[in-house]
C-alpha atoms as a PDB file:
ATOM      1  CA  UNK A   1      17.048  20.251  -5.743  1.00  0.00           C
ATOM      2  CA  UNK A   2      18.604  18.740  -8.833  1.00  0.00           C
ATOM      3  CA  UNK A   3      16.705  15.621  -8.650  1.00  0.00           C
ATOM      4  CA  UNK A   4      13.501  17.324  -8.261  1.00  0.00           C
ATOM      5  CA  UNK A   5      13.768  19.716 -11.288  1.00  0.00           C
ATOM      6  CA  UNK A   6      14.949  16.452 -13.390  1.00  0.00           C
ATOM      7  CA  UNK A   7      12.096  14.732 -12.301  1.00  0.00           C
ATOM      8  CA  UNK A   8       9.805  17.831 -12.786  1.00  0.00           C
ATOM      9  CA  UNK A   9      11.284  18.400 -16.362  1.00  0.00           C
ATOM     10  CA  UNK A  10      11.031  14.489 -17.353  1.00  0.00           C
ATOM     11  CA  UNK A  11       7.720  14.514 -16.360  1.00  0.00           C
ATOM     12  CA  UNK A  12       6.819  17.365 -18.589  1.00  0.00           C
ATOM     13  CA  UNK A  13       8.416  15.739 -21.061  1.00  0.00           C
ATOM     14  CA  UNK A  14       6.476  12.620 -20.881  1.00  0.00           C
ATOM     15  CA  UNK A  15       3.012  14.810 -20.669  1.00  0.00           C
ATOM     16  CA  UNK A  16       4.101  16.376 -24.073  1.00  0.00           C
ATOM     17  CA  UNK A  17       4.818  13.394 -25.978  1.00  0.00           C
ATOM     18  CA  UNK A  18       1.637  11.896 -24.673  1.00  0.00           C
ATOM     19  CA  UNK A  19      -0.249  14.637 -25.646  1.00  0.00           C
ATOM     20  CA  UNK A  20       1.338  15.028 -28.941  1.00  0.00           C
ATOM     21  CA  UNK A  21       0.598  11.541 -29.343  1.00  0.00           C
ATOM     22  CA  UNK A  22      -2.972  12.131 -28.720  1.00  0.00           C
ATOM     23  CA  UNK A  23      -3.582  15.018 -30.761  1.00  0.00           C
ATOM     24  CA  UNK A  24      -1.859  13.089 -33.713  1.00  0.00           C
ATOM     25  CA  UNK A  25      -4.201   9.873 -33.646  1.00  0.00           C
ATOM     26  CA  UNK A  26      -7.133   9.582 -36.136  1.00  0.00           C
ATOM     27  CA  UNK A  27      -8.919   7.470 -34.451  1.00  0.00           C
ATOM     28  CA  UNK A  28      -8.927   9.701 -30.599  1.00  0.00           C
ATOM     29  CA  UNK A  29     -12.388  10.711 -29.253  1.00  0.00           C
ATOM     30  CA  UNK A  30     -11.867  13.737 -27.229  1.00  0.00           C
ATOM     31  CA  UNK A  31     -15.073  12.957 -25.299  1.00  0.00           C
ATOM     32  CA  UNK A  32     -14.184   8.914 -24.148  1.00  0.00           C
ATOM     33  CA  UNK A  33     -10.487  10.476 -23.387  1.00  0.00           C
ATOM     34  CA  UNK A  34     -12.315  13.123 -20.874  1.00  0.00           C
ATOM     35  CA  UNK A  35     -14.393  10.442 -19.549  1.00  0.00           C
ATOM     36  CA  UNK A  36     -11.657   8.282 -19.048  1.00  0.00           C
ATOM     37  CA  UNK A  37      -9.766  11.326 -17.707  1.00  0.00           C
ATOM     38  CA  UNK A  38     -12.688  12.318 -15.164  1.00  0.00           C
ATOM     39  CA  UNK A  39     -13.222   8.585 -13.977  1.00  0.00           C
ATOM     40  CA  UNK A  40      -9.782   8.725 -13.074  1.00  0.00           C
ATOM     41  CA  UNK A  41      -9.470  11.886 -11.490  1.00  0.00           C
ATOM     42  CA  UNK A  42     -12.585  10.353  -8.746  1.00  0.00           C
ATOM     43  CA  UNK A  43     -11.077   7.439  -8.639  1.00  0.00           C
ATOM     44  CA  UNK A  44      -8.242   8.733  -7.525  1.00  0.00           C
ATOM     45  CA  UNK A  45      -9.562  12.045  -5.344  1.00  0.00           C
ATOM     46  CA  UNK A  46     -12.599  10.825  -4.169  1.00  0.00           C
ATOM     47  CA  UNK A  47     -12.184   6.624  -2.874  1.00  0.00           C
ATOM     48  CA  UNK A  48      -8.715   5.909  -2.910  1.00  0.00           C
ATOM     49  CA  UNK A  49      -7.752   9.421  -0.648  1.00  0.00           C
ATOM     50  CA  UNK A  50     -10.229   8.889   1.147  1.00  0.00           C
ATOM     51  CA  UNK A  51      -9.271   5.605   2.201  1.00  0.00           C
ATOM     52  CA  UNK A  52      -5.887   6.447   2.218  1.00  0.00           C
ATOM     53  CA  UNK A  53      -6.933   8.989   4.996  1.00  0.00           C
ATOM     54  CA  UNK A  54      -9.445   6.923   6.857  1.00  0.00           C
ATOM     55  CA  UNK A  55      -6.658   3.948   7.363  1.00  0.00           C
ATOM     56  CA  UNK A  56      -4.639   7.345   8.586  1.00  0.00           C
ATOM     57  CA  UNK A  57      -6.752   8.265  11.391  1.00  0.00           C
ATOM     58  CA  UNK A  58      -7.499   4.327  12.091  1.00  0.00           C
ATOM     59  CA  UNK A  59      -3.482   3.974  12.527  1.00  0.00           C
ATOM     60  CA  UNK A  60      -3.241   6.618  15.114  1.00  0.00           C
ATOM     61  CA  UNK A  61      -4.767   4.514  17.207  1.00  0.00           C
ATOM     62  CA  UNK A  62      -2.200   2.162  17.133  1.00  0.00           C
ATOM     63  CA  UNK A  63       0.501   2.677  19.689  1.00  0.00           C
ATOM     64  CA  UNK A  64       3.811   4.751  18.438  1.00  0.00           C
ATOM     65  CA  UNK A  65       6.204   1.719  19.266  1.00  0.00           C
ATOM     66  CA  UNK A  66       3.932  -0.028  16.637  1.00  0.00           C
ATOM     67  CA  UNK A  67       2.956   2.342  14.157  1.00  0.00           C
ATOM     68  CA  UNK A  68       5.483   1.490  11.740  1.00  0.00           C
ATOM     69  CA  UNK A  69       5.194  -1.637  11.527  1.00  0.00           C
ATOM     70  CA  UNK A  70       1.598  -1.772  11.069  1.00  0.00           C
ATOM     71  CA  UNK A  71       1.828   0.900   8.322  1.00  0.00           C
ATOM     72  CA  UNK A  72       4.510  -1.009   6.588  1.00  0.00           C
ATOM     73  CA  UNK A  73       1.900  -3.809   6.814  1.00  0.00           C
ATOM     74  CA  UNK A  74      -0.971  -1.925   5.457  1.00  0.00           C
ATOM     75  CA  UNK A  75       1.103  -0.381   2.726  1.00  0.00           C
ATOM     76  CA  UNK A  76       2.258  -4.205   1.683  1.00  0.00           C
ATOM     77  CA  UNK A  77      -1.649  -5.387   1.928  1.00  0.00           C
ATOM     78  CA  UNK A  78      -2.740  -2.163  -0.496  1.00  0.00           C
ATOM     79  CA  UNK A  79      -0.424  -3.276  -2.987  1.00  0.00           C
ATOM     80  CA  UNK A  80      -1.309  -7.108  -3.081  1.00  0.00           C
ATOM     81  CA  UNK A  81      -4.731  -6.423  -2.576  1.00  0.00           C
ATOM     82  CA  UNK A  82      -4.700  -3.811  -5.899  1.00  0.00           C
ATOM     83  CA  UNK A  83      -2.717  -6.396  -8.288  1.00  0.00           C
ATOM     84  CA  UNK A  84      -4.323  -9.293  -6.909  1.00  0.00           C
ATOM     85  CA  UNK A  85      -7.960  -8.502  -6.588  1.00  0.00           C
ATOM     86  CA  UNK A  86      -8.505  -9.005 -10.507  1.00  0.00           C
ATOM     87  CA  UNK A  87      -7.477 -12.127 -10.281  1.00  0.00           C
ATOM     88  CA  UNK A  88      -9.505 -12.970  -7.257  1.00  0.00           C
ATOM     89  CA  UNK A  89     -12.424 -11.562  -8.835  1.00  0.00           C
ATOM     90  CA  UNK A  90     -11.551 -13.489 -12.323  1.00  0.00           C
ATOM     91  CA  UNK A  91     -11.630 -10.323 -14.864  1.00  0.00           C
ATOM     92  CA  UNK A  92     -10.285 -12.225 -18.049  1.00  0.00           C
ATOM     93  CA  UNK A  93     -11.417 -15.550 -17.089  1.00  0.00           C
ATOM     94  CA  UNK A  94     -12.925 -17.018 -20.533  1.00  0.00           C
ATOM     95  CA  UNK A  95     -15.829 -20.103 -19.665  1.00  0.00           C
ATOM     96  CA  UNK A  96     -14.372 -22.119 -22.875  1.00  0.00           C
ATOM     97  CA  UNK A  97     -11.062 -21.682 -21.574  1.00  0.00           C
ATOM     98  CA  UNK A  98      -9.698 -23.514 -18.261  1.00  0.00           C
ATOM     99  CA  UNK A  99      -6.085 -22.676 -18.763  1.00  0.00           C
ATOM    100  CA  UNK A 100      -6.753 -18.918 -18.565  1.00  0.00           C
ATOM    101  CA  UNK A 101      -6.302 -18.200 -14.539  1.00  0.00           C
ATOM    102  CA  UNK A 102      -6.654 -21.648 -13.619  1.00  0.00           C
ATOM    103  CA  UNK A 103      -5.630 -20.751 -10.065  1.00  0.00           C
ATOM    104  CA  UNK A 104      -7.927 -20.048  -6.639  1.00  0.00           C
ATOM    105  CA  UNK A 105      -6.929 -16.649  -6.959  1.00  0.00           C
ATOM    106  CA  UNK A 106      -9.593 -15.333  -3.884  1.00  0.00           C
ATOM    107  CA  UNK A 107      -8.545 -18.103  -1.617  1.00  0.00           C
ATOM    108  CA  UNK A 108      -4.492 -17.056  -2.624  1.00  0.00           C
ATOM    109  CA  UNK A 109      -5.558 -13.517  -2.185  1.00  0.00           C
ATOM    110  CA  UNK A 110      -6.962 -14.235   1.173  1.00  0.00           C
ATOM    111  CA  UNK A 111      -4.324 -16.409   2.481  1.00  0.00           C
ATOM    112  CA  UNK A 112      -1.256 -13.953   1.547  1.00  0.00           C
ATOM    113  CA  UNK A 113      -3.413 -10.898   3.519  1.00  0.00           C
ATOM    114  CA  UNK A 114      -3.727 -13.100   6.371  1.00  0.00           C
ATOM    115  CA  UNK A 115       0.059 -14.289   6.135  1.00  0.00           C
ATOM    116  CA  UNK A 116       0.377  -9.963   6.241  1.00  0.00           C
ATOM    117  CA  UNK A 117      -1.577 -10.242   9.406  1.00  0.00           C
ATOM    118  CA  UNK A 118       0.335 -12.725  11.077  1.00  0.00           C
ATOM    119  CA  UNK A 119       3.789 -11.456  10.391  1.00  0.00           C
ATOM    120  CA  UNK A 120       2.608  -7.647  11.581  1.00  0.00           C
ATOM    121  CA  UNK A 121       1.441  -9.705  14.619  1.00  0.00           C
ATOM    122  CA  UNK A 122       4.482 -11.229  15.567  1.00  0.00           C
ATOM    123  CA  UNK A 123       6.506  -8.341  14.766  1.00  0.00           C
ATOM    124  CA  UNK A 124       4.471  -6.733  17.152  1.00  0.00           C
ATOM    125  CA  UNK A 125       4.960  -9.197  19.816  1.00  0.00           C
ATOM    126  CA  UNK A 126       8.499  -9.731  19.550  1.00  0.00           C
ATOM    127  CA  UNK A 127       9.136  -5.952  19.724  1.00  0.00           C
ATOM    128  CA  UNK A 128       7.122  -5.499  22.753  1.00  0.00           C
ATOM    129  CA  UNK A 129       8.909  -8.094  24.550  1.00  0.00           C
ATOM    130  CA  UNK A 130      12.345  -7.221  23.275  1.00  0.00           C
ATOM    131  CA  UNK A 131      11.303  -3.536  24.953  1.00  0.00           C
ATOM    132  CA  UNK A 132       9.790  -5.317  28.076  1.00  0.00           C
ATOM    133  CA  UNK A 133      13.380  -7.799  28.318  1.00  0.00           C
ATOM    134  CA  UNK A 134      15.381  -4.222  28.075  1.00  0.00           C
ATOM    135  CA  UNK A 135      13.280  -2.354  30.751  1.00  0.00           C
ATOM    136  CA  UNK A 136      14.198  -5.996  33.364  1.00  0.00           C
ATOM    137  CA  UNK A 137      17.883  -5.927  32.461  1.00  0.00           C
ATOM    138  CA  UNK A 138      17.862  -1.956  33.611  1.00  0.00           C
ATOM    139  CA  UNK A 139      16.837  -1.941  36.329  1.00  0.00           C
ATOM    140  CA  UNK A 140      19.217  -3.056  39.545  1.00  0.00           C
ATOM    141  CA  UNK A 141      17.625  -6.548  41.453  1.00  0.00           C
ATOM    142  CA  UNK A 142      16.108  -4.214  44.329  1.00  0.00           C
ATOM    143  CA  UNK A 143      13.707  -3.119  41.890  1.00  0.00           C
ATOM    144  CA  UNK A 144      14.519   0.823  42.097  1.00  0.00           C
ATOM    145  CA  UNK A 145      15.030   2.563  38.390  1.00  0.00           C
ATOM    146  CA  UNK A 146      18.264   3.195  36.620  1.00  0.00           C
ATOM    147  CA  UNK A 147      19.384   6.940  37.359  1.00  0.00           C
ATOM    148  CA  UNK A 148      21.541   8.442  34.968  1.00  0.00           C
ATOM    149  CA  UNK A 149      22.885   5.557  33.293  1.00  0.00           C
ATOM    150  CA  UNK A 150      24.550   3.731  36.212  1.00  0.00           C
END
């Protein structure tokens, strides 16, 4: 509970120093800070939560013994894909200026999502048979099951 109300309080502290910041600048427009302010507030409600919930119903289709990977994996493919998709898209690239993001940022983009891929994959894999090598070391060589641990 400590943590919580120091984390509450620092964040109220933070708001407050932002806002006396605001109120302090000459040259703040109340109405571009509201826009900005709205814009962000359905950027936030509206698209990302409802993706965030849409990938959450998709993963419940995924089986329980791989649900956590495949979350980690679509957690670690949000991220990339939110810092890296400016790049990939080439916001800040100048025509007279080939050093500024020189890179194939889409094709980079692309190939670390489908590295993402793979590695959920054969997480996935190895897990299943690690559980399917466990269930054959169980049981006894007629076949029967294992009752009660012997």
């Amino acid at each position: 509970m400590k943590t919580r109300t120091g984390l509450v309080v620092g964040g109220c502290l933070l708001m407050a120093y932002a806002v006396v910041g605001a109120l302090t600048d000459a040259d703040l427009t109340p109405g571009g800070v509201l826009i900005f302010l709205a814009a962000v507030l359905v950027g936030h409600d509206i698209v990302w939560m409802a993706a965030v919930l849409a990938v959450g119903v998709a993963l419940t289709r995924v089986p329980p013994r791989g649900r956590t990977t495949v979350r980690t994996a679509a957690i670690t493919a949000a991220a990339v894909t939110v810092v890296g998709l400016p790049l990939a898209l080439g916001f800040g690239r100048a025509a007279d200026n080939s050093s500024v993001l020189p890179l194939p940022y889409c094709r980079n983009l692309v190939a670390v999502l489908l590295a993402i891929v793979g590695a959920t994959l054969l997480a996935c894999v190895v897990r299943r048979r690690g559980a399917t090598d466990r269930k054959e070391t169980e049981r006894p060589a007629d076949g029967r099951p294992v009752i009660g641990g012997r």
